[in-house]
C-alpha atoms as a PDB file:
ATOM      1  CA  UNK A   1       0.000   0.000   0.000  1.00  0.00           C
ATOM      2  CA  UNK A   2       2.888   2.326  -0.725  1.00  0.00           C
ATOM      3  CA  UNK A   3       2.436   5.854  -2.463  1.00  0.00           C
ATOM      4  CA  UNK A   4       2.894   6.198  -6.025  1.00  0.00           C
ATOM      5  CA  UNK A   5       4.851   8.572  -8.286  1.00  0.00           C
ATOM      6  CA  UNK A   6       3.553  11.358 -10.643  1.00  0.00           C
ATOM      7  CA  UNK A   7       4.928  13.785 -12.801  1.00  0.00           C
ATOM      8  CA  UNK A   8       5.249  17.186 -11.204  1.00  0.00           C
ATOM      9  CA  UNK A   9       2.912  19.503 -12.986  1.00  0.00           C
ATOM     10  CA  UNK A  10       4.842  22.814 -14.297  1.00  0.00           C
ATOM     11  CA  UNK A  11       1.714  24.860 -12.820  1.00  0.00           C
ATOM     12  CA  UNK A  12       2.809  26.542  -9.185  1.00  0.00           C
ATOM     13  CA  UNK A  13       0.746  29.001  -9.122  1.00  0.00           C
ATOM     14  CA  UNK A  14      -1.050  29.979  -5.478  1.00  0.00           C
ATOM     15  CA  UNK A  15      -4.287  29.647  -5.317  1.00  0.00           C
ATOM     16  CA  UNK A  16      -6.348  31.731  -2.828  1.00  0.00           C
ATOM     17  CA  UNK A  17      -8.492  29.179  -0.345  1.00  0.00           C
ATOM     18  CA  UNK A  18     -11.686  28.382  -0.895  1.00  0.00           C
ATOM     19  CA  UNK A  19     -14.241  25.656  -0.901  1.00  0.00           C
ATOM     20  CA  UNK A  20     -12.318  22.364  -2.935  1.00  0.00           C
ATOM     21  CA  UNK A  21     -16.262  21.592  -3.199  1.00  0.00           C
ATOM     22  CA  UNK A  22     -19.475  22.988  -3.374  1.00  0.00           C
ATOM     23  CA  UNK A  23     -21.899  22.326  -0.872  1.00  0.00           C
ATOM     24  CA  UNK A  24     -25.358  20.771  -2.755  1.00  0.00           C
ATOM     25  CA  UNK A  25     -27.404  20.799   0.883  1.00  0.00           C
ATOM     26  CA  UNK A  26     -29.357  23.394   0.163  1.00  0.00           C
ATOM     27  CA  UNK A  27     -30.897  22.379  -3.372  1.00  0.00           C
ATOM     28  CA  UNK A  28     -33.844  21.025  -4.164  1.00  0.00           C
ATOM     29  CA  UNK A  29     -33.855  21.275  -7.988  1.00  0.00           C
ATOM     30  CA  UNK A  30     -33.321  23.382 -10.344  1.00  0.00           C
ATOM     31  CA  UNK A  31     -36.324  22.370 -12.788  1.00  0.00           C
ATOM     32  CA  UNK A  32     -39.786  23.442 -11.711  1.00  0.00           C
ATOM     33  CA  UNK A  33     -42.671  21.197 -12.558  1.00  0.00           C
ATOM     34  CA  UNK A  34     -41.105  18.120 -13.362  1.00  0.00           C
ATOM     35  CA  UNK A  35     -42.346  15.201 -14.841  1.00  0.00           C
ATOM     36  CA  UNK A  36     -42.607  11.960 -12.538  1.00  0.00           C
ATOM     37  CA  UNK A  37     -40.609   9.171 -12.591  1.00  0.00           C
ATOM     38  CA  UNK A  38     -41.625   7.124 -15.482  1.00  0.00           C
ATOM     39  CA  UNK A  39     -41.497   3.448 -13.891  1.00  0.00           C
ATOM     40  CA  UNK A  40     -39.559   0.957 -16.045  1.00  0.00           C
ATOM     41  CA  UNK A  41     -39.962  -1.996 -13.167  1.00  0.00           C
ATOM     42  CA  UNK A  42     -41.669  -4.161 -16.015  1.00  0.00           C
ATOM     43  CA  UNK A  43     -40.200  -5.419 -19.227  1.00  0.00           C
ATOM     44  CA  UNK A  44     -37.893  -3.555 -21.468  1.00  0.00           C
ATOM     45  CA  UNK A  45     -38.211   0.056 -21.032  1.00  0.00           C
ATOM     46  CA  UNK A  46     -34.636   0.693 -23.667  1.00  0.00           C
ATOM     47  CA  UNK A  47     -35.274   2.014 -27.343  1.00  0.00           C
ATOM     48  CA  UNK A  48     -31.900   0.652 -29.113  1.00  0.00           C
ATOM     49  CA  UNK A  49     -31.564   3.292 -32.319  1.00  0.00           C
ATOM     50  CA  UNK A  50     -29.373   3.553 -35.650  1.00  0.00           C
ATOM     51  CA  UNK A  51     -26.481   5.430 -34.827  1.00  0.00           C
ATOM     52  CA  UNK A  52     -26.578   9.238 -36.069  1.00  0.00           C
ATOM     53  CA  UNK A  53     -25.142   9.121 -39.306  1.00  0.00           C
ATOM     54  CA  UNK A  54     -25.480   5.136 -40.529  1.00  0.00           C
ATOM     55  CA  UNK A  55     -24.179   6.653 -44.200  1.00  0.00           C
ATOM     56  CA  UNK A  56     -20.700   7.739 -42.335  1.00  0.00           C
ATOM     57  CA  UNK A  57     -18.022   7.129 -45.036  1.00  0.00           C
ATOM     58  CA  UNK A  58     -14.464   8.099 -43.724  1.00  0.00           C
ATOM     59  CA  UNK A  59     -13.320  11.181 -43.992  1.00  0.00           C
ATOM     60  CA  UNK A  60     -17.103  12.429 -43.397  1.00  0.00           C
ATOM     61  CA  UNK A  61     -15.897  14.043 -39.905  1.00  0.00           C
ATOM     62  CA  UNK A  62     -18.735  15.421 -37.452  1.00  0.00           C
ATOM     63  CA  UNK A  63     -22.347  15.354 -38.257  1.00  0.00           C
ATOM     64  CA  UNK A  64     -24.065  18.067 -40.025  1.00  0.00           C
ATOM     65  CA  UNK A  65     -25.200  19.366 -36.047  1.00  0.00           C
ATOM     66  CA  UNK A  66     -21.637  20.277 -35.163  1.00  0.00           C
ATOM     67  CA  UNK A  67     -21.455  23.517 -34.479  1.00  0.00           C
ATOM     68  CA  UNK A  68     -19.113  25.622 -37.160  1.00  0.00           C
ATOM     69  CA  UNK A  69     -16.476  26.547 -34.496  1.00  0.00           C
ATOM     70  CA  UNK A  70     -15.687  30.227 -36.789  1.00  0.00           C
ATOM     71  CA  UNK A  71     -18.794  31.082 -35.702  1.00  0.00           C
ATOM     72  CA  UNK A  72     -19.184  29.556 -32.004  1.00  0.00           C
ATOM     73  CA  UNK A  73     -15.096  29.995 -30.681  1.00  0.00           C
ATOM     74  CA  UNK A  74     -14.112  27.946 -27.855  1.00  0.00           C
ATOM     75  CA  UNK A  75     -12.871  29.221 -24.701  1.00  0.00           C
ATOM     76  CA  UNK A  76      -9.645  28.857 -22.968  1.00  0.00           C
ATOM     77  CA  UNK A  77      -9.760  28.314 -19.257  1.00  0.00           C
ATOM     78  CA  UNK A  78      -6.703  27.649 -17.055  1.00  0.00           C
ATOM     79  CA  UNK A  79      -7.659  25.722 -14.196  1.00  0.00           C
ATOM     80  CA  UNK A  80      -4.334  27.160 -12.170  1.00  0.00           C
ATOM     81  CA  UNK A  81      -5.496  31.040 -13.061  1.00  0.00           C
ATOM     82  CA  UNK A  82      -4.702  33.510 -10.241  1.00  0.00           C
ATOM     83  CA  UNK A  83      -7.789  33.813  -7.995  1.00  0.00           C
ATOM     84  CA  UNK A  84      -9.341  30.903  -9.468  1.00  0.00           C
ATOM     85  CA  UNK A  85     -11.309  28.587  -6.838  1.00  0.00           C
ATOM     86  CA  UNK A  86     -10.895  24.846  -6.829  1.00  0.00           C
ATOM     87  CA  UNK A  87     -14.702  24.358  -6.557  1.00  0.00           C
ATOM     88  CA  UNK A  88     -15.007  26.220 -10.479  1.00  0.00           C
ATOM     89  CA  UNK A  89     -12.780  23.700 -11.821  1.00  0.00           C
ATOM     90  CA  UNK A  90     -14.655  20.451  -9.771  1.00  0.00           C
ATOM     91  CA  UNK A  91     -18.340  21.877 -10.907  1.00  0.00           C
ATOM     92  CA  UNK A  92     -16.620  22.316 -14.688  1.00  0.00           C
ATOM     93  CA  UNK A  93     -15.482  18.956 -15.175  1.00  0.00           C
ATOM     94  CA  UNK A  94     -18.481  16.937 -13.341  1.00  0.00           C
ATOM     95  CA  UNK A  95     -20.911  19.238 -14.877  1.00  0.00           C
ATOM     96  CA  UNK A  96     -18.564  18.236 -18.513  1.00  0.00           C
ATOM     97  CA  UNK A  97     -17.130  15.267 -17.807  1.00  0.00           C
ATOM     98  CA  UNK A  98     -20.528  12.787 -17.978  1.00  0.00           C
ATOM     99  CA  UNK A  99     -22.229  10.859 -17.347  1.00  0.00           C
ATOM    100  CA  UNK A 100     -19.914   8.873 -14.753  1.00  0.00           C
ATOM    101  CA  UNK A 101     -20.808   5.663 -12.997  1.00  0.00           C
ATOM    102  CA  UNK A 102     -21.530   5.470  -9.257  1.00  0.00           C
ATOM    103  CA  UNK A 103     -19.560   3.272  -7.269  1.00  0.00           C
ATOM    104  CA  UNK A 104     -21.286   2.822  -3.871  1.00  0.00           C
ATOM    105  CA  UNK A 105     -17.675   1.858  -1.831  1.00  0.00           C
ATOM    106  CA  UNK A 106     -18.240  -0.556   1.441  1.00  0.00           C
ATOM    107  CA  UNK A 107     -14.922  -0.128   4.009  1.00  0.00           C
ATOM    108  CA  UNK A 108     -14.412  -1.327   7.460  1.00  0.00           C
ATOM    109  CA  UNK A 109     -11.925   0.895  10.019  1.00  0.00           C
ATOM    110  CA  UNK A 110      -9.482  -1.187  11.453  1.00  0.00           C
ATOM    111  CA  UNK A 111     -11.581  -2.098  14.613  1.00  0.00           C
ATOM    112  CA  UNK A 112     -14.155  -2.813  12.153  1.00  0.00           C
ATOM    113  CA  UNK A 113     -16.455   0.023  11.648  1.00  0.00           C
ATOM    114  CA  UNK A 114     -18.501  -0.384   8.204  1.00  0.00           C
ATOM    115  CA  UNK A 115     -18.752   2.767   6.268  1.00  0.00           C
ATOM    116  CA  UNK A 116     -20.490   2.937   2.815  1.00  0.00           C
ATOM    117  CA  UNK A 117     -20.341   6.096   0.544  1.00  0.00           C
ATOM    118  CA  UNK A 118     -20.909   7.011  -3.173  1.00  0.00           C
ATOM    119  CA  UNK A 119     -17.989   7.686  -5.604  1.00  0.00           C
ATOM    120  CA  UNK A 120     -18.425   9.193  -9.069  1.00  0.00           C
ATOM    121  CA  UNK A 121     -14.709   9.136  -9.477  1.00  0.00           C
ATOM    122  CA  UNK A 122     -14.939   5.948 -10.400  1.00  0.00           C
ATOM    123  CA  UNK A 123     -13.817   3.997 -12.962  1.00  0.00           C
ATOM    124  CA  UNK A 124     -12.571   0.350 -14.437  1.00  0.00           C
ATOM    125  CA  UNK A 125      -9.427   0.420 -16.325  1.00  0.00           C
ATOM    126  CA  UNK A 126      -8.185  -2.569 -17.295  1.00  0.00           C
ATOM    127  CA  UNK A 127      -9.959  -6.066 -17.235  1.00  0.00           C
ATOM    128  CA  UNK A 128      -6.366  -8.432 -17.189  1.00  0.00           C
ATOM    129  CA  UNK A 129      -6.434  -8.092 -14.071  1.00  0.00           C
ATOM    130  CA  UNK A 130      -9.653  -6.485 -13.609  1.00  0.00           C
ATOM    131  CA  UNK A 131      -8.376  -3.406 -12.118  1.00  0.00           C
ATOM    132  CA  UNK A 132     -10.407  -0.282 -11.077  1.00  0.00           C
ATOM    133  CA  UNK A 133      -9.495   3.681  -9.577  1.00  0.00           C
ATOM    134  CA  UNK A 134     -11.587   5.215  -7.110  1.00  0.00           C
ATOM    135  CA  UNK A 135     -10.241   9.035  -6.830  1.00  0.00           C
ATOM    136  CA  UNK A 136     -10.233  10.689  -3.452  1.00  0.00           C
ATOM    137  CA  UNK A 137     -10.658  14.601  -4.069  1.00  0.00           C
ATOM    138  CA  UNK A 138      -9.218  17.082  -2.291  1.00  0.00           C
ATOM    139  CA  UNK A 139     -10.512  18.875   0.719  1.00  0.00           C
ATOM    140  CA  UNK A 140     -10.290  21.135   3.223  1.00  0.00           C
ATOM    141  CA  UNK A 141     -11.081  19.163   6.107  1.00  0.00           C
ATOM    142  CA  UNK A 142      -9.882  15.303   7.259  1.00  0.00           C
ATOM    143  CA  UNK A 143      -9.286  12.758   4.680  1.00  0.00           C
ATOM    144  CA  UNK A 144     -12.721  10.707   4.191  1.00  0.00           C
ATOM    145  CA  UNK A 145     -13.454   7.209   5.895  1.00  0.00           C
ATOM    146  CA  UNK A 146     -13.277   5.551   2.997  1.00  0.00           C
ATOM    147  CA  UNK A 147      -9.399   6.427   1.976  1.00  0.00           C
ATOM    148  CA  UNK A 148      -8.492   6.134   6.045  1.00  0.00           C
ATOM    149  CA  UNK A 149     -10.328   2.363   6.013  1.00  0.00           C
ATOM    150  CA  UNK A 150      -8.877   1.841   2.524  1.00  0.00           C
ATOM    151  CA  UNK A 151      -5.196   3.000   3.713  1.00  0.00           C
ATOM    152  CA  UNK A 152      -5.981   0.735   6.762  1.00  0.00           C
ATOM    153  CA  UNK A 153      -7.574  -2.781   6.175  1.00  0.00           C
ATOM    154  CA  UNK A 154      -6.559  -2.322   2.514  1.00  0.00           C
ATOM    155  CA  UNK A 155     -10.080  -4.306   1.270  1.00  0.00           C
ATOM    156  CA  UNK A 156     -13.242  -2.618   0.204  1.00  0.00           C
ATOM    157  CA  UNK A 157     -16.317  -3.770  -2.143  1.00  0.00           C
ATOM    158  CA  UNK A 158     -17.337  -1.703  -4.815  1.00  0.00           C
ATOM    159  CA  UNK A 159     -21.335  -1.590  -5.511  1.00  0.00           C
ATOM    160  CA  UNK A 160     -22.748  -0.152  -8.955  1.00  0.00           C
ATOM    161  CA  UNK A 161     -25.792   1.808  -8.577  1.00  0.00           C
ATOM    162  CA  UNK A 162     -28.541   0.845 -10.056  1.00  0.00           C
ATOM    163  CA  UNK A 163     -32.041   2.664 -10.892  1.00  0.00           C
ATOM    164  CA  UNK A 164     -34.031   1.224  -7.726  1.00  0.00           C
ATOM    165  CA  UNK A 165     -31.208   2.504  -4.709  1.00  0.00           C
ATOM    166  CA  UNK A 166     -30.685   5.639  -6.138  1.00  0.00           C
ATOM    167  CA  UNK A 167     -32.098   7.450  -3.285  1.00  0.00           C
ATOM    168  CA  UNK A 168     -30.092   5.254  -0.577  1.00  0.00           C
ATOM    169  CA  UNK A 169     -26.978   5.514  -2.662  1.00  0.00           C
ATOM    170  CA  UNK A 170     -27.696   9.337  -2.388  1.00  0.00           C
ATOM    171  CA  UNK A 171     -28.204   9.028   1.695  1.00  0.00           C
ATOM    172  CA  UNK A 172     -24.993   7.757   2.053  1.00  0.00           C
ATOM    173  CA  UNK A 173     -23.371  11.129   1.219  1.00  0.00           C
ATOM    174  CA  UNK A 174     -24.455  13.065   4.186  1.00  0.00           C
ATOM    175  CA  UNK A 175     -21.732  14.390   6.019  1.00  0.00           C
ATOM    176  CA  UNK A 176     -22.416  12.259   8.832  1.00  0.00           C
ATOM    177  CA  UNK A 177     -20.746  12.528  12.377  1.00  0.00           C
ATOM    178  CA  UNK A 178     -18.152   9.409  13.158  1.00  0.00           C
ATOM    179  CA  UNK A 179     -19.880   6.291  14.348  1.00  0.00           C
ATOM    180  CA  UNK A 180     -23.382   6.738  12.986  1.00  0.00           C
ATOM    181  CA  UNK A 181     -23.505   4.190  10.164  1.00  0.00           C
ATOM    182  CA  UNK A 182     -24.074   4.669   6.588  1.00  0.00           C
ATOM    183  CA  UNK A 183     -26.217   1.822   6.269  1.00  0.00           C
ATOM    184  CA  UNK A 184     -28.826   2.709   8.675  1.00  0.00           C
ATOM    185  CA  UNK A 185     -29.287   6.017   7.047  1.00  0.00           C
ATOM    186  CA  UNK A 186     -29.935   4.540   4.043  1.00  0.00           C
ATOM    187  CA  UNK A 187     -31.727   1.348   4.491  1.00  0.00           C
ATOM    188  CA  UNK A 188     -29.830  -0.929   2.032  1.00  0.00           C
ATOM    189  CA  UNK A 189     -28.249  -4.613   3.233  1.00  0.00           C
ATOM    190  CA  UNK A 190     -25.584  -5.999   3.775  1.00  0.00           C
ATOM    191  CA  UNK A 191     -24.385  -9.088   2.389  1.00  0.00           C
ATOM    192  CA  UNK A 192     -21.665 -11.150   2.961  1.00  0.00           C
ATOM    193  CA  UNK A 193     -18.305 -10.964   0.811  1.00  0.00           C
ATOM    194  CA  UNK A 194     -15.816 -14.260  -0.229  1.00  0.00           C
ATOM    195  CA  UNK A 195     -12.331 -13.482   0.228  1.00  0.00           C
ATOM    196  CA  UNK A 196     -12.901  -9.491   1.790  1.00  0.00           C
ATOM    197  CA  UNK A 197     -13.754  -8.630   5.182  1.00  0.00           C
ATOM    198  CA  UNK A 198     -16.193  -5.593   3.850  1.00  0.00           C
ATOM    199  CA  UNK A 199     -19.848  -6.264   3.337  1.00  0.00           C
ATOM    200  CA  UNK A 200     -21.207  -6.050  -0.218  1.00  0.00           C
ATOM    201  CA  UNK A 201     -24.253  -4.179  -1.373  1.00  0.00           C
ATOM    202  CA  UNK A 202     -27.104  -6.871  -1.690  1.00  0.00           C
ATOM    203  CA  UNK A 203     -29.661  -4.606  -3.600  1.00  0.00           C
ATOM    204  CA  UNK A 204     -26.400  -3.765  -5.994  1.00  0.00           C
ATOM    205  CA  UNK A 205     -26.899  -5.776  -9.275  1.00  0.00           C
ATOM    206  CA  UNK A 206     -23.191  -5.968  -9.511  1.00  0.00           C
ATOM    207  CA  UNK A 207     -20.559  -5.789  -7.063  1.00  0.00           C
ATOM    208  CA  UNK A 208     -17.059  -5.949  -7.113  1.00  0.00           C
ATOM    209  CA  UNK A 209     -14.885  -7.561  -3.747  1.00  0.00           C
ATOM    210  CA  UNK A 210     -11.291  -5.444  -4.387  1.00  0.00           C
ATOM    211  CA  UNK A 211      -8.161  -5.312  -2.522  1.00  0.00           C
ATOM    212  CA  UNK A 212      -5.927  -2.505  -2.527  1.00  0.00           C
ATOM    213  CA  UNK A 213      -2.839  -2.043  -4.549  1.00  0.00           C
ATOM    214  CA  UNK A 214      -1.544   1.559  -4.347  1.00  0.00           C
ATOM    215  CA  UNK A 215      -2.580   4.906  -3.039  1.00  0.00           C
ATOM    216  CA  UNK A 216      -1.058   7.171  -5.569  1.00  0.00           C
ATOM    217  CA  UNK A 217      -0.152  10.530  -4.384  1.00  0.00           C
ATOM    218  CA  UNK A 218      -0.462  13.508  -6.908  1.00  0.00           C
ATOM    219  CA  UNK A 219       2.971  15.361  -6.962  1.00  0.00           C
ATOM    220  CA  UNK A 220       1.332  19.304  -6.584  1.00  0.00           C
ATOM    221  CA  UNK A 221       0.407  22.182  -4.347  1.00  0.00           C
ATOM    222  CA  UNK A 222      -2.985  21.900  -3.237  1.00  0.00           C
ATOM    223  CA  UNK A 223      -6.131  23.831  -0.903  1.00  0.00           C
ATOM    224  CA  UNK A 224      -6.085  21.974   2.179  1.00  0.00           C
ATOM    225  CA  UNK A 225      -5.506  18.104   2.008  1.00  0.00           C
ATOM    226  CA  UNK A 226      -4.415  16.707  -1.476  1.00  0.00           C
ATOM    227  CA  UNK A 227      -6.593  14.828  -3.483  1.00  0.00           C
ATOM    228  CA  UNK A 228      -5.445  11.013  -3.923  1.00  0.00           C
ATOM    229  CA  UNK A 229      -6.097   7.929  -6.106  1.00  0.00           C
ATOM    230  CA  UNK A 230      -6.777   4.116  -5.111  1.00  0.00           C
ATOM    231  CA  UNK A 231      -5.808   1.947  -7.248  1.00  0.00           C
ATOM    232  CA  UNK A 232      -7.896  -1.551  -6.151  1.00  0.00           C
ATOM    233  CA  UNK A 233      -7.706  -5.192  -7.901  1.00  0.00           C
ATOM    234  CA  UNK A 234     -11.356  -6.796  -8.380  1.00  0.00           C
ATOM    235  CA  UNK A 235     -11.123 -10.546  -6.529  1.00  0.00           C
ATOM    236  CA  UNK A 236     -14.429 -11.262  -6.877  1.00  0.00           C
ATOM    237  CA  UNK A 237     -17.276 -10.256  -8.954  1.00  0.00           C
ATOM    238  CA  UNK A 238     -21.160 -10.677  -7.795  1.00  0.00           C
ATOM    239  CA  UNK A 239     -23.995 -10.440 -10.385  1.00  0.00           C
ATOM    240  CA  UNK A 240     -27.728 -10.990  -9.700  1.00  0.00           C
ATOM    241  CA  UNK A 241     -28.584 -14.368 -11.081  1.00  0.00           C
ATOM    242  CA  UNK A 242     -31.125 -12.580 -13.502  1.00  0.00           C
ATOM    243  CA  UNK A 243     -28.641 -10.119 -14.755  1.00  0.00           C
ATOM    244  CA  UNK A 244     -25.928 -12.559 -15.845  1.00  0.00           C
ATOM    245  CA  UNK A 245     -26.027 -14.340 -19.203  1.00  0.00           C
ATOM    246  CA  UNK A 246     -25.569 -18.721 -19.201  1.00  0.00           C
ATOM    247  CA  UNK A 247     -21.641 -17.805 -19.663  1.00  0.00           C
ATOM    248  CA  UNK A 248     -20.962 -15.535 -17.027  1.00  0.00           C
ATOM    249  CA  UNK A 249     -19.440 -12.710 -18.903  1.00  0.00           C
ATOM    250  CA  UNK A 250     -22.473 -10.251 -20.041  1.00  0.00           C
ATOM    251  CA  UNK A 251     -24.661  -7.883 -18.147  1.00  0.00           C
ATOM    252  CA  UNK A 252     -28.372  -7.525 -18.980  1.00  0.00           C
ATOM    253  CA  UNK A 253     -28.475  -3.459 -19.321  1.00  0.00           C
ATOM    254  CA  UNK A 254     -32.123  -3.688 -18.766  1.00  0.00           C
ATOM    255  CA  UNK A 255     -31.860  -5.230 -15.772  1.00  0.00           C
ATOM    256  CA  UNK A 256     -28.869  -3.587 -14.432  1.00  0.00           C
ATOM    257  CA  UNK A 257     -30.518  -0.202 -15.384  1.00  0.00           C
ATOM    258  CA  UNK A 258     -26.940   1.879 -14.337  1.00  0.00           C
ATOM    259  CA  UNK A 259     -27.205   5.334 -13.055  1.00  0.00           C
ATOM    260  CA  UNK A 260     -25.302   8.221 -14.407  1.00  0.00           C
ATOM    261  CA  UNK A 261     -24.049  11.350 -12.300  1.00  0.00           C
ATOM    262  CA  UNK A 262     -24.349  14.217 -14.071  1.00  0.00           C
ATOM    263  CA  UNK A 263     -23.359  17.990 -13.027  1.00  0.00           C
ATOM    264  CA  UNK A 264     -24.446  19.296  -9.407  1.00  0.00           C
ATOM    265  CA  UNK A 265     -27.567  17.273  -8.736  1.00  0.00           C
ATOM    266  CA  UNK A 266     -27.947  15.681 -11.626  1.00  0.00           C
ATOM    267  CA  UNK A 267     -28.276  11.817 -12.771  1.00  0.00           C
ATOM    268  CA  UNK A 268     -29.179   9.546 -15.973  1.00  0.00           C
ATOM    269  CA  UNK A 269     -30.538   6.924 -16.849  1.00  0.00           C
ATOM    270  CA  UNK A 270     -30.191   4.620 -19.802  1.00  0.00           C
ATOM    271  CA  UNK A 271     -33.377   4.483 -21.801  1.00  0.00           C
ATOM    272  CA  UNK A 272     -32.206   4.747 -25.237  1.00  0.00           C
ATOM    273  CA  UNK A 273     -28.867   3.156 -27.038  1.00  0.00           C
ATOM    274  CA  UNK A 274     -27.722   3.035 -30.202  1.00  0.00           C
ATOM    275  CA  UNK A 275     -25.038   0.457 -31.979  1.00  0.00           C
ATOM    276  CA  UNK A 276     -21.993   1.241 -34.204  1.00  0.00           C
ATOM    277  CA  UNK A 277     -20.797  -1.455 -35.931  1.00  0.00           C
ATOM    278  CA  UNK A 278     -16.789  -1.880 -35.984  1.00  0.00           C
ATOM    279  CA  UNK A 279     -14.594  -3.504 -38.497  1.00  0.00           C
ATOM    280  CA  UNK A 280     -10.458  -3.399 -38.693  1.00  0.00           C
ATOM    281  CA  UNK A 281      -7.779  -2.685 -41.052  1.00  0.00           C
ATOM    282  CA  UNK A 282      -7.569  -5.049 -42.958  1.00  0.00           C
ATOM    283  CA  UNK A 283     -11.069  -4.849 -43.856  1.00  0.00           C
ATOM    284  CA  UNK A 284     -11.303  -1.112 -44.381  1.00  0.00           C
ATOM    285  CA  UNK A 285      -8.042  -0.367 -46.242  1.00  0.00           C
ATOM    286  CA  UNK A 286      -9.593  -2.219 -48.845  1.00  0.00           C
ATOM    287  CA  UNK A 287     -12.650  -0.157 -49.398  1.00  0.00           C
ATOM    288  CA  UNK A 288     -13.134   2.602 -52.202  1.00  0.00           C
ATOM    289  CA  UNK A 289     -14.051   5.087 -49.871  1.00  0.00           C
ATOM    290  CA  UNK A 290     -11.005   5.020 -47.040  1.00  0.00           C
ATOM    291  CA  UNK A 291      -8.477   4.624 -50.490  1.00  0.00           C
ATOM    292  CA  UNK A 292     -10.534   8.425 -51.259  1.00  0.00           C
ATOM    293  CA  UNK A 293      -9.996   9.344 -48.023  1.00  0.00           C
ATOM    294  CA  UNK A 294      -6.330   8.831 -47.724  1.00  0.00           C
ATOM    295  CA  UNK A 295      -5.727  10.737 -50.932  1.00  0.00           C
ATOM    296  CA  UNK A 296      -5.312   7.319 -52.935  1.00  0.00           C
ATOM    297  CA  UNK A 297      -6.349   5.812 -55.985  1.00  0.00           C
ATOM    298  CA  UNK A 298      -7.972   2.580 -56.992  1.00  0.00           C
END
């Protein structure tokens, strides 16, 4: 559980203190009269769609509802600018930077404390071996439960929320004070893990026992405590029985029916998909219209 190594960044500019977050307590929504929740509990509720353009030919580029950037410029924002808060650059990329999955992370404290919170900064990146990141932003205050349990017992599970514990997986959030549990706030289960000491998610479609292989350290100035990466090695995967396909290796999206965080209070859902169709080089580099493309002739 050692600390990794990163490039310094070149940036060392100060920047003035201020919230590394913003505080999302006090809203309640930002769009009046909304529509309720249309319930997708029975049968299929996904459209699956062509893809945009299904005449794409190479070379095409962007479809014709790009915008012309001569007329609509882009603007250049340095996230290091003098006076520039932390929180503007965290509500810029979560509010660009979508949607992300929720991973609802289960930790016990060393004397065996469970904690469960939700983490948007969250992701799997590599499958051989099934290794996954869960970033630890920086704050003002105390380092988190999660990263002190992580740091400490070096075992967590990681849950993926799903359409029906959207609201618990919300719950856990709250700032609560230490020792009130997580998991009587929000309701949900526990269930016990194989080879981890951390209790799984049991409403969580899909859950992921992981043991810890790094805390990475980022090499820069910071507001208050720096933020920090886990890097965590899946041991075990749980899938509902209903979700998982006679081979083991595919996920029923209509039954796993994934949330998406969006910006500030925001979240998705995955009611419509559409397919693109792949092929290779070998394949392509044969065709009249890549040859056109790349300037060559039949």
């Amino acid at each position: 559980m050692g600390s990794g190594d990163l490039p310094s960044l070149t940036h060392t500019t100060t920047i003035k203190p201020a919230p590394i977050k913003p505080n999302y307590s006090g809203l309640k929504g930002l769009t009046p009269g909304l529509f309720p929740w249309r319930d997708s509990t029975q049968g299929s509720f996904r459209t699956v769609t062509q893809s945009p353009r299904p005449d794409w030919h190479y070379g095409d580029g962007a479809t014709e509802g790009a915008v012309d950037p001569s007329i609509t410029p882009h603007v250049e924002i340095d996230p290091f600018a003098e006076g520039r808060p932390m929180s503007s650059n965290y509500a810029l990329m979560v509010s660009a930077i979508v949607p992300r999955p929720i991973g609802l992370v289960s930790t016990l404290s060393r004397d065996g404390k469970p904690n469960l919170a939700p983490f948007s900064y969250f992701q799997v990146v590599d499958h051989n071996p099934p290794m996954f990141v869960v970033g630890f932003a920086g704050r003002a205050g105390a380092s988190k439960d999660t990263l002190t349990n992580l740091e400490a017992t070096g075992e967590c599970t990681i849950n993926l929320v799903s359409e029906h514990m959207v609201e618990a997986a919300n719950a856990c959030s709250i700032d609560a004070p230490f020792g009130v549990s997580e998991w009587d706030i929000c309701g949900l289960k526990q269930a016990a893990s194989a080879v981890v000491r951390p209790a799984r998610v049991q409403e969580s479609v899909f859950s992921i026992e992981g043991k810890l292989v790094k805390i990475v350290d980022y090499d820069r100035k910071s507001v208050g405590s720096p933020g920090r990466l886990g890097i965590i090695e899946g041991v075990r995967f749980w899938v509902r029985e209903d979700a998982i396909d006679a081979q083991r290796k595919n996920v029923d999206l209509d039954v796993l029916r994934p949330v998406g965080q969006l910006g500030g209070i925001s979240y998705s859902r995955t009611t419509e998909t559409f397919e693109l169709p792949r092929t290779n080089w070998a394949t392509a580099s044969e065709t009249k219209e890549l040859k056109e493309s790349l300037g060559q002739k039949q």
